[in-house]
PDB file of N, CA and C in Angstrom:
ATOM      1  N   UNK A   1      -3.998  -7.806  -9.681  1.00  0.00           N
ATOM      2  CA  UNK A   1      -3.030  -7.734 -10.746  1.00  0.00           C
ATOM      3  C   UNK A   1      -3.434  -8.748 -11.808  1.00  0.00           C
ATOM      4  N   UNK A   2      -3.509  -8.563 -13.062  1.00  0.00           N
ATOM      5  CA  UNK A   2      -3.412  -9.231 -14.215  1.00  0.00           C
ATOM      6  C   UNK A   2      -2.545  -9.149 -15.183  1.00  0.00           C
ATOM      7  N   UNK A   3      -2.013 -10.159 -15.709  1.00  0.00           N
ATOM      8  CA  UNK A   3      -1.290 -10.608 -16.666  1.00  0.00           C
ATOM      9  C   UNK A   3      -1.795 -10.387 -18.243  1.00  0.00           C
ATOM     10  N   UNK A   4      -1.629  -9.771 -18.940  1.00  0.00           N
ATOM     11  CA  UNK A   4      -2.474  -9.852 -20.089  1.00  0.00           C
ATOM     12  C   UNK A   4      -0.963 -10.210 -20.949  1.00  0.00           C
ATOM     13  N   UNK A   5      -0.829 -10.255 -22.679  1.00  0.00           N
ATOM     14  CA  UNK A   5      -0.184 -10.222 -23.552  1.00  0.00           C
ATOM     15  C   UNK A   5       0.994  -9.642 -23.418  1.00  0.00           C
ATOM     16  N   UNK A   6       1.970 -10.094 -22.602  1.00  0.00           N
ATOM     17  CA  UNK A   6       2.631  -8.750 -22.831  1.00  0.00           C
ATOM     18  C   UNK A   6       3.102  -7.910 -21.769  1.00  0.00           C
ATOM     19  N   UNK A   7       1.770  -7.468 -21.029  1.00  0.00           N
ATOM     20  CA  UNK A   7       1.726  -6.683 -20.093  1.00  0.00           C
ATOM     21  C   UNK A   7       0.805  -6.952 -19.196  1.00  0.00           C
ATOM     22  N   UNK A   8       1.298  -6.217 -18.489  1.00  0.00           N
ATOM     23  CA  UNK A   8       0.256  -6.528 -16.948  1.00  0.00           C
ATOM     24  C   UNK A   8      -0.627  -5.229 -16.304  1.00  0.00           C
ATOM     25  N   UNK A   9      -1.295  -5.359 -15.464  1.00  0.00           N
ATOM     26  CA  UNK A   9      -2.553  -4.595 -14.908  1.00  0.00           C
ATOM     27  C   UNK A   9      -2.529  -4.061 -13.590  1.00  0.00           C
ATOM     28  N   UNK A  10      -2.166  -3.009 -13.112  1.00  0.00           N
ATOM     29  CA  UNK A  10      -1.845  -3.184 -11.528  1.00  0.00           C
ATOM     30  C   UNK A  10      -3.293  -2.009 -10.855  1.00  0.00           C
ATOM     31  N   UNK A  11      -3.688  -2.738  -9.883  1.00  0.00           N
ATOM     32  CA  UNK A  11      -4.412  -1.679  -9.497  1.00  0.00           C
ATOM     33  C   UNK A  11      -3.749  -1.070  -8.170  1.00  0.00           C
ATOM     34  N   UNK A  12      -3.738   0.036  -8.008  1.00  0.00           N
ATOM     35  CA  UNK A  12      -2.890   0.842  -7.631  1.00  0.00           C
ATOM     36  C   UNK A  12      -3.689   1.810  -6.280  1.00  0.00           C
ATOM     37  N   UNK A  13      -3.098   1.976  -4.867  1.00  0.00           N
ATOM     38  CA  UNK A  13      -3.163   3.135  -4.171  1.00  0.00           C
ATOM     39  C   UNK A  13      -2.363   4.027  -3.647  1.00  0.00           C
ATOM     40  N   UNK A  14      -2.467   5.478  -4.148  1.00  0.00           N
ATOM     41  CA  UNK A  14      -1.327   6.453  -3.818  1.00  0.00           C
ATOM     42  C   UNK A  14      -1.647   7.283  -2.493  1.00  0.00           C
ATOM     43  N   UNK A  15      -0.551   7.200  -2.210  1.00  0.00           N
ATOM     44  CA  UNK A  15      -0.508   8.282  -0.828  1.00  0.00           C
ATOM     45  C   UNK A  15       0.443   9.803  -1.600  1.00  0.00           C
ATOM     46  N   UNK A  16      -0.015  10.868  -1.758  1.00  0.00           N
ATOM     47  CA  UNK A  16       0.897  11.810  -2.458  1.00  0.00           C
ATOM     48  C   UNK A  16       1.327  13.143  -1.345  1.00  0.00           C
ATOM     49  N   UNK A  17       2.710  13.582  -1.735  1.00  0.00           N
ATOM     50  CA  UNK A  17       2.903  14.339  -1.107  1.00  0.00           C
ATOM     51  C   UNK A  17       4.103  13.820   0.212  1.00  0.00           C
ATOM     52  N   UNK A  18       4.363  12.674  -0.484  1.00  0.00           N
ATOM     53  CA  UNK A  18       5.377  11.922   0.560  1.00  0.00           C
ATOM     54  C   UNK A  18       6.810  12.668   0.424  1.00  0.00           C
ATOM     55  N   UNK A  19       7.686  12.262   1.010  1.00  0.00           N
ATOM     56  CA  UNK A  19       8.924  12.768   1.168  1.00  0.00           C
ATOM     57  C   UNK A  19       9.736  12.149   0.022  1.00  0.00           C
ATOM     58  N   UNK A  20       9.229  11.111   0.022  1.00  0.00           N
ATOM     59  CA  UNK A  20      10.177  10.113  -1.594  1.00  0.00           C
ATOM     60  C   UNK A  20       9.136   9.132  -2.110  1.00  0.00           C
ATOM     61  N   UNK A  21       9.097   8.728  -3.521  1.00  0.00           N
ATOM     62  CA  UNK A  21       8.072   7.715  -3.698  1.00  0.00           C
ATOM     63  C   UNK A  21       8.493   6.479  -3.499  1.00  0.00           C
ATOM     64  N   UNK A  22       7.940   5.750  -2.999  1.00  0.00           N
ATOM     65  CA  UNK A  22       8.172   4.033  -2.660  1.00  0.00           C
ATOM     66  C   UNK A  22       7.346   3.468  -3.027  1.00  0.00           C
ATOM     67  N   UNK A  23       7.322   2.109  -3.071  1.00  0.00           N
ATOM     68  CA  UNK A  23       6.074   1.149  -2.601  1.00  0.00           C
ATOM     69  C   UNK A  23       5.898   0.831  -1.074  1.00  0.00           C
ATOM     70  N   UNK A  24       4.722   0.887  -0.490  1.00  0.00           N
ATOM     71  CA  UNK A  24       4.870   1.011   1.006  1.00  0.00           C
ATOM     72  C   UNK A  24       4.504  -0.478   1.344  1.00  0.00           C
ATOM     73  N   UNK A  25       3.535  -1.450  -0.074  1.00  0.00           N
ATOM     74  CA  UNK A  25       3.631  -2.292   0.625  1.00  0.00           C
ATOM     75  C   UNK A  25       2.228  -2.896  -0.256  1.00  0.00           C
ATOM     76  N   UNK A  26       1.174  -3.461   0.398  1.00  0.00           N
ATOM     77  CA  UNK A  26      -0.332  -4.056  -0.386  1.00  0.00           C
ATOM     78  C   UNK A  26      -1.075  -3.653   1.006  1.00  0.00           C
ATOM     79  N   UNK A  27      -2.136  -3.315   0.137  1.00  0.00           N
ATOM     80  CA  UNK A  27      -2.981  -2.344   1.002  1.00  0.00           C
ATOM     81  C   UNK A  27      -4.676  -3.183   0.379  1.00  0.00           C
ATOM     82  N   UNK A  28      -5.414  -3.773   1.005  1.00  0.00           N
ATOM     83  CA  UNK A  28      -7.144  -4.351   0.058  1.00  0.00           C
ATOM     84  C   UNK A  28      -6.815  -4.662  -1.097  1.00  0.00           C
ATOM     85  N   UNK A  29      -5.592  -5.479  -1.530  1.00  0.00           N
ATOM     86  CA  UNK A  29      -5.422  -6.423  -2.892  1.00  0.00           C
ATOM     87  C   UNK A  29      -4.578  -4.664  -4.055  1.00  0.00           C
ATOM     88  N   UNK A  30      -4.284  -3.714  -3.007  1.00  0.00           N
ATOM     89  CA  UNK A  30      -4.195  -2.359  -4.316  1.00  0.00           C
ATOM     90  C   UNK A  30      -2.647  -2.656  -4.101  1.00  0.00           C
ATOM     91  N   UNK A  31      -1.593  -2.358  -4.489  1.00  0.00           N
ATOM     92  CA  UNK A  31      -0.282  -1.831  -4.155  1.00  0.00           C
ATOM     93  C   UNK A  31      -0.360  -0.409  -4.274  1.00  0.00           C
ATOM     94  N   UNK A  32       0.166  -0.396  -2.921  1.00  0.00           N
ATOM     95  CA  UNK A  32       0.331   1.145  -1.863  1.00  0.00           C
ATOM     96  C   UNK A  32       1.058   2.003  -2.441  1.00  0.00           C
ATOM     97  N   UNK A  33       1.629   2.952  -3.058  1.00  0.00           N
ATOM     98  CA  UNK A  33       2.766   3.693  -3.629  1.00  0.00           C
ATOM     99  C   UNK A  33       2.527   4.907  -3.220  1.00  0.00           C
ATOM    100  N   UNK A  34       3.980   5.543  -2.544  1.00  0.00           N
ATOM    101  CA  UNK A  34       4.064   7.072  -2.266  1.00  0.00           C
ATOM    102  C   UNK A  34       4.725   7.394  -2.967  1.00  0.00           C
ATOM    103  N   UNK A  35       4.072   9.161  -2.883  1.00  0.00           N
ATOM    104  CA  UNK A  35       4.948   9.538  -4.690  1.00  0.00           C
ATOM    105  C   UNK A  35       4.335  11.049  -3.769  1.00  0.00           C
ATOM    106  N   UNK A  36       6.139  11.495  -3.901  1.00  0.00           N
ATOM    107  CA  UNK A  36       6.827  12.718  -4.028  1.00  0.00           C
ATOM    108  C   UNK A  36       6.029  13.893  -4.811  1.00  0.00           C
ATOM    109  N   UNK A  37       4.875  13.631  -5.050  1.00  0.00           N
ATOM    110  CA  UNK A  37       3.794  15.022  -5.802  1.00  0.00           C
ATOM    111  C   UNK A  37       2.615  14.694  -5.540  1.00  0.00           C
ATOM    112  N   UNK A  38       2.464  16.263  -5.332  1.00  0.00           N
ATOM    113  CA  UNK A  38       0.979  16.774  -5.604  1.00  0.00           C
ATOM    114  C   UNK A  38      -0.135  16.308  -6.457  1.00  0.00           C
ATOM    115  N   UNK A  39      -1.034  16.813  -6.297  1.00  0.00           N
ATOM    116  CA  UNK A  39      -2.294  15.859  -6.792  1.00  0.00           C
ATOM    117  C   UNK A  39      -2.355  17.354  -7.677  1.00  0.00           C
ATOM    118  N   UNK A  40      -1.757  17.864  -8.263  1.00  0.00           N
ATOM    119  CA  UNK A  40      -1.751  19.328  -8.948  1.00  0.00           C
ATOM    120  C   UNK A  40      -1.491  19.057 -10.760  1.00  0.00           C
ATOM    121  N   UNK A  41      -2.608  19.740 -11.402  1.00  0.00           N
ATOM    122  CA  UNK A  41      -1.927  19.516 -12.617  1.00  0.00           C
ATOM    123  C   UNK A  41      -1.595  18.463 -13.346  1.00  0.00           C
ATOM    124  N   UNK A  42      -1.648  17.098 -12.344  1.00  0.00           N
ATOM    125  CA  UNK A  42      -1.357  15.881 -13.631  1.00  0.00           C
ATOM    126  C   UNK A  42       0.312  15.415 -12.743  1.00  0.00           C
ATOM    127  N   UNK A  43       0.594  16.601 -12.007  1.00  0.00           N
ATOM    128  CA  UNK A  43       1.858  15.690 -11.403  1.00  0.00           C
ATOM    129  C   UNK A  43       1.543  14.380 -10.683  1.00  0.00           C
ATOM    130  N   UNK A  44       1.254  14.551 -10.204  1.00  0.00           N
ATOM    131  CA  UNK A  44       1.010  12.927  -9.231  1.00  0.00           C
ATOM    132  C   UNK A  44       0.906  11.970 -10.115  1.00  0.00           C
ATOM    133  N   UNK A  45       0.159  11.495 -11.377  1.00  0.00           N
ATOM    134  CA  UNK A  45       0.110  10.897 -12.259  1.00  0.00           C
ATOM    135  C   UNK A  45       1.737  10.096 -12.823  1.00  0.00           C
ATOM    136  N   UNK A  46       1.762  12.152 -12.988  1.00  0.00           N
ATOM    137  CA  UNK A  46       3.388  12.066 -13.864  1.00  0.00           C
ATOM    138  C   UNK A  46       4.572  10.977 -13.279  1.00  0.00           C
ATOM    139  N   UNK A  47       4.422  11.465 -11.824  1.00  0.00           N
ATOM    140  CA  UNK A  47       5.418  10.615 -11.041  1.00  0.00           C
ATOM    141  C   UNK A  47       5.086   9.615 -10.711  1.00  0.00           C
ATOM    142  N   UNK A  48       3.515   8.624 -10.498  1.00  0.00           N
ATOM    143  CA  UNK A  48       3.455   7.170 -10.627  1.00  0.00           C
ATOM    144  C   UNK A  48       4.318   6.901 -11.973  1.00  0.00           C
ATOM    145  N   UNK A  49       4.061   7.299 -13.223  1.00  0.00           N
ATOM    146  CA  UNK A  49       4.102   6.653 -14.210  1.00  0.00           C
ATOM    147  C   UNK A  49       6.105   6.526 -14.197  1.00  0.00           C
ATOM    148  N   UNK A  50       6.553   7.736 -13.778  1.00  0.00           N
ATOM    149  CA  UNK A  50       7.915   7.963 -13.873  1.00  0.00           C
ATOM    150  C   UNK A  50       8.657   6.873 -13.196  1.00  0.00           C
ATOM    151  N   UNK A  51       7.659   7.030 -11.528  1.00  0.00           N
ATOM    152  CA  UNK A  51       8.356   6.243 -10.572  1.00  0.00           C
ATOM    153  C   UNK A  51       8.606   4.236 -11.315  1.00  0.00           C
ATOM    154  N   UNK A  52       6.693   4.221 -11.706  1.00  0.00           N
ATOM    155  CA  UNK A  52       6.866   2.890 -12.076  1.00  0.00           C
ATOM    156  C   UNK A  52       7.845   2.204 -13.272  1.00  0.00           C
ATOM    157  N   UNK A  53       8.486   3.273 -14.049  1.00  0.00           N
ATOM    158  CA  UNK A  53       9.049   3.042 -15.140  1.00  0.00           C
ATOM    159  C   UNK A  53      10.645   2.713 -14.714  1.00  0.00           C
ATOM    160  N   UNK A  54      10.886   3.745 -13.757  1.00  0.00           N
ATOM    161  CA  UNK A  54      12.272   3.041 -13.558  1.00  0.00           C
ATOM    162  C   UNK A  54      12.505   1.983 -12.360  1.00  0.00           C
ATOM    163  N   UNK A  55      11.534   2.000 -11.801  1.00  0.00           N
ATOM    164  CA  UNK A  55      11.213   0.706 -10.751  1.00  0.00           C
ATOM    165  C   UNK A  55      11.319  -0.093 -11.445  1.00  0.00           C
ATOM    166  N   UNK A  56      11.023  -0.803 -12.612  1.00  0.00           N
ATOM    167  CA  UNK A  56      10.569  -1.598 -13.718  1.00  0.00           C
ATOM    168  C   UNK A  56      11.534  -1.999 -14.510  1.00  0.00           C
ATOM    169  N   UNK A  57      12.518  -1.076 -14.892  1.00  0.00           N
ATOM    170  CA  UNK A  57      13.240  -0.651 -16.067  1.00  0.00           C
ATOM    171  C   UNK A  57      12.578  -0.393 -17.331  1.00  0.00           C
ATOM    172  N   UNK A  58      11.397  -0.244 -17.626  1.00  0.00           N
ATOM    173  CA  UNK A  58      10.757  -0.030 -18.451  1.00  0.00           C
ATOM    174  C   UNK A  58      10.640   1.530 -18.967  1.00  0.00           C
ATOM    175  N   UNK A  59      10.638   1.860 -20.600  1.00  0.00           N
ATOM    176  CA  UNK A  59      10.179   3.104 -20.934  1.00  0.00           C
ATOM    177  C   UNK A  59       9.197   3.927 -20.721  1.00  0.00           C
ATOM    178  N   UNK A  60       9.064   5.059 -20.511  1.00  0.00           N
ATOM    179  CA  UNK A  60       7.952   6.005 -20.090  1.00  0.00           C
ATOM    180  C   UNK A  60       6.675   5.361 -20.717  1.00  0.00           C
ATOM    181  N   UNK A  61       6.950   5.168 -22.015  1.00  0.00           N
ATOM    182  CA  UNK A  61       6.068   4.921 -23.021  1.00  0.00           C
ATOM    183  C   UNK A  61       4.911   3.588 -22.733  1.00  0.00           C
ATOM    184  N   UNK A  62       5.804   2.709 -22.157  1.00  0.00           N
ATOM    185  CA  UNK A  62       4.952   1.273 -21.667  1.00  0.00           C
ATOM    186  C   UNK A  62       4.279   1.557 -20.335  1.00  0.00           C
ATOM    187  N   UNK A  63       4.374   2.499 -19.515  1.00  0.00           N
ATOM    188  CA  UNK A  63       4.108   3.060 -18.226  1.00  0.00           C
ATOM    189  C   UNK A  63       2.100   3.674 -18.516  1.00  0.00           C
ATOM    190  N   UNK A  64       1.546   3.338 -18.399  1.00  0.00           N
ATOM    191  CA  UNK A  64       0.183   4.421 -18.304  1.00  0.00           C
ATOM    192  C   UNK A  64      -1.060   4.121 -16.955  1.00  0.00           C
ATOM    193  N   UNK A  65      -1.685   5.144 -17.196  1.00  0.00           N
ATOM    194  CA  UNK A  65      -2.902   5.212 -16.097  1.00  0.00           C
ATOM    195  C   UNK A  65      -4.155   5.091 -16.797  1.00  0.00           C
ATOM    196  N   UNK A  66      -4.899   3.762 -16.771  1.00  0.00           N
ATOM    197  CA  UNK A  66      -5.783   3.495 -17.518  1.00  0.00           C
ATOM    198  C   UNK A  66      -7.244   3.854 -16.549  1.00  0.00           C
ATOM    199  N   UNK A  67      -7.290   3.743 -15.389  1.00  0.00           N
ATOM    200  CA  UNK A  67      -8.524   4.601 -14.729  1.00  0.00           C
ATOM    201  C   UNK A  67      -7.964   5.268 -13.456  1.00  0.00           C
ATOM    202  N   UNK A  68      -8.713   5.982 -12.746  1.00  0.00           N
ATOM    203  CA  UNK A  68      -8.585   7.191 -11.779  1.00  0.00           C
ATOM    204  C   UNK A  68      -7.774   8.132 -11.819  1.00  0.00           C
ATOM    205  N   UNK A  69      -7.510   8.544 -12.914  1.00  0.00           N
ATOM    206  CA  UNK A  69      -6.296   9.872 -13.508  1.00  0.00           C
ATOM    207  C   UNK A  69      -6.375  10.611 -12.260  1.00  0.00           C
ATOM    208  N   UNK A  70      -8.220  10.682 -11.453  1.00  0.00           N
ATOM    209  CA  UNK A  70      -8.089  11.720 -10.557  1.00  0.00           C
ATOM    210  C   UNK A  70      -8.416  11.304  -9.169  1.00  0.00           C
ATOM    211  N   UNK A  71      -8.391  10.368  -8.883  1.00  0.00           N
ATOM    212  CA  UNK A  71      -8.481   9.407  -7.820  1.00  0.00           C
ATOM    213  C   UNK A  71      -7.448   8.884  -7.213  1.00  0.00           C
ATOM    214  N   UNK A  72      -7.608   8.838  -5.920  1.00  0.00           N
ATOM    215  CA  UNK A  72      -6.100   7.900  -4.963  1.00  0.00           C
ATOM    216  C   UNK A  72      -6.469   6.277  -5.589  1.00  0.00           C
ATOM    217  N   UNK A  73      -7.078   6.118  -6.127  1.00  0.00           N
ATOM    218  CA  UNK A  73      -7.190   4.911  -6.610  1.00  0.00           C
ATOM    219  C   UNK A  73      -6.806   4.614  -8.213  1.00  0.00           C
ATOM    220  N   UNK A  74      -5.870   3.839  -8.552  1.00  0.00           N
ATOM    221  CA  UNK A  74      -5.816   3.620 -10.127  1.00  0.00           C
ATOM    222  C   UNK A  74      -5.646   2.518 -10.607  1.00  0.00           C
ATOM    223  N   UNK A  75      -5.785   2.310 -12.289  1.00  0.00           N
ATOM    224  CA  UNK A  75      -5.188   1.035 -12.473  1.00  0.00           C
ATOM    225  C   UNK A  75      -4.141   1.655 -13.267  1.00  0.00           C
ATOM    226  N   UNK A  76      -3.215   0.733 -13.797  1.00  0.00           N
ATOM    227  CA  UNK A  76      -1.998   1.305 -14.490  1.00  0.00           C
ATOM    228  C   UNK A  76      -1.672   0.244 -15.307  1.00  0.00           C
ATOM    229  N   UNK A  77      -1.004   0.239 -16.506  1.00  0.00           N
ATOM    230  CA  UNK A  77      -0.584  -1.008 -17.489  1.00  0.00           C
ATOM    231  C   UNK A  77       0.354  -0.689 -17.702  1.00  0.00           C
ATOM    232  N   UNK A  78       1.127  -1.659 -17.748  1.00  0.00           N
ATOM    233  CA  UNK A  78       2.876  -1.997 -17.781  1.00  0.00           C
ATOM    234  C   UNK A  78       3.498  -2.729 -18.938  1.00  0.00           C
ATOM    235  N   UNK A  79       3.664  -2.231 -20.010  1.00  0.00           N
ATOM    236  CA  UNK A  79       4.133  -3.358 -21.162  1.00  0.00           C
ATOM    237  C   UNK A  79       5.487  -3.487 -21.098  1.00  0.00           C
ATOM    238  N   UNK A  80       5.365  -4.839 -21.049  1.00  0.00           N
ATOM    239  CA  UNK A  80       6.585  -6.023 -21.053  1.00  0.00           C
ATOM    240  C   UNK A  80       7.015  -5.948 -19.732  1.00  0.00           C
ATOM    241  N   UNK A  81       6.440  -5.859 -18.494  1.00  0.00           N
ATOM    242  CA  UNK A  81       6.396  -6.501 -17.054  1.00  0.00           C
ATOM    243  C   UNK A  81       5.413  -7.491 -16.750  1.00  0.00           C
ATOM    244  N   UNK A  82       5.916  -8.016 -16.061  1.00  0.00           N
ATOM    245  CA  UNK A  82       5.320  -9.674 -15.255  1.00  0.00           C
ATOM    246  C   UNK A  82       4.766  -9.085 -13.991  1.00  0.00           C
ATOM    247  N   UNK A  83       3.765  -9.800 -13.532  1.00  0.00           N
ATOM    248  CA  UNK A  83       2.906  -9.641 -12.257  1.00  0.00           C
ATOM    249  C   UNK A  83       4.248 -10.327 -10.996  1.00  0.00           C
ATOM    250  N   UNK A  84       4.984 -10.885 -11.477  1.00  0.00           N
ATOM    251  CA  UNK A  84       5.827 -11.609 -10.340  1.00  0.00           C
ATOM    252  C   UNK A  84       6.722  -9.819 -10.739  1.00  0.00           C
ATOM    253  N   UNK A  85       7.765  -9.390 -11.410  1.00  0.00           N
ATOM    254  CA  UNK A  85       8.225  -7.924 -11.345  1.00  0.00           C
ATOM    255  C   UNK A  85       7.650  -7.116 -10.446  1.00  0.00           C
ATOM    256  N   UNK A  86       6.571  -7.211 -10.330  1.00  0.00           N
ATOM    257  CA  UNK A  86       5.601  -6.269  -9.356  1.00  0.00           C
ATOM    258  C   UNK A  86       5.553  -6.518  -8.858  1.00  0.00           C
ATOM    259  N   UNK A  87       5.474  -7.674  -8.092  1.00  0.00           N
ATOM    260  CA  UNK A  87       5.289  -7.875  -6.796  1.00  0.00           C
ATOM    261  C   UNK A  87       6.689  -8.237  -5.903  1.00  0.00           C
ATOM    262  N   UNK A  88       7.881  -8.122  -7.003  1.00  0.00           N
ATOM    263  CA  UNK A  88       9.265  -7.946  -6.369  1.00  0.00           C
ATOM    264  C   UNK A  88       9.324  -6.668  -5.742  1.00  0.00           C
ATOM    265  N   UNK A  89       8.635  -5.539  -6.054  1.00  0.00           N
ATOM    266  CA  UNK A  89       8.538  -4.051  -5.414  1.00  0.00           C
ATOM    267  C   UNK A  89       8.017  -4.364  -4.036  1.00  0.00           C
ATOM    268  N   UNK A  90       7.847  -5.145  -4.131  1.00  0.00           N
ATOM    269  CA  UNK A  90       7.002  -4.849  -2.145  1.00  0.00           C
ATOM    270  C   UNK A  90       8.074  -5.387  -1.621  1.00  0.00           C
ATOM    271  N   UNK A  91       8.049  -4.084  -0.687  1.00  0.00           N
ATOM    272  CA  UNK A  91       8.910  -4.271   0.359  1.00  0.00           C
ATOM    273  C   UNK A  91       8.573  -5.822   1.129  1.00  0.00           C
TER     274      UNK A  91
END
């Protein structure tokens, strides 16, 4: 996780296709997240970005996927969240 201006950096691993999305926890320095979709179409994406936004309280808009759009692996940037916010998600 990094802190930049503002916003922060999360690198991210999804399990998809879960029953509800959570954070399951830290998994090799990634935070673990299950998310309720398919790897179909851009959903799975859709619902990190959804899930992380209201986890957050943050707007869709500050929510993005800056690498592995198509990978269980991502990073994601969060404007106007703190690396300590994120790491209040783990269970």
């Amino acid at each position: 996780m990094a802190e930049d201006a503002g916003s922060v950096r999360v690198d991210v691993q999804v399990a998809v296709r879960a029953g509800r999305s959570a954070v399951l926890g830290v998994l090799g320095g990634r935070l673990k997240i299950a998310l309720a979709a398919a790897p179909v179409d851009g959903a799975a994406n859709e619902e990190l970005v959804n899930f992380l936004a209201r986890a957050l309280g943050r707007p869709l808009r500050d929510v993005s996927v800056l690498r592995g759009a198509r990978s269980k692996r991502k990073t994601v940037a969060i404007a106007g969240a703190t690396a300590a916010q994120v790491r209040a998600l783990v269970p």
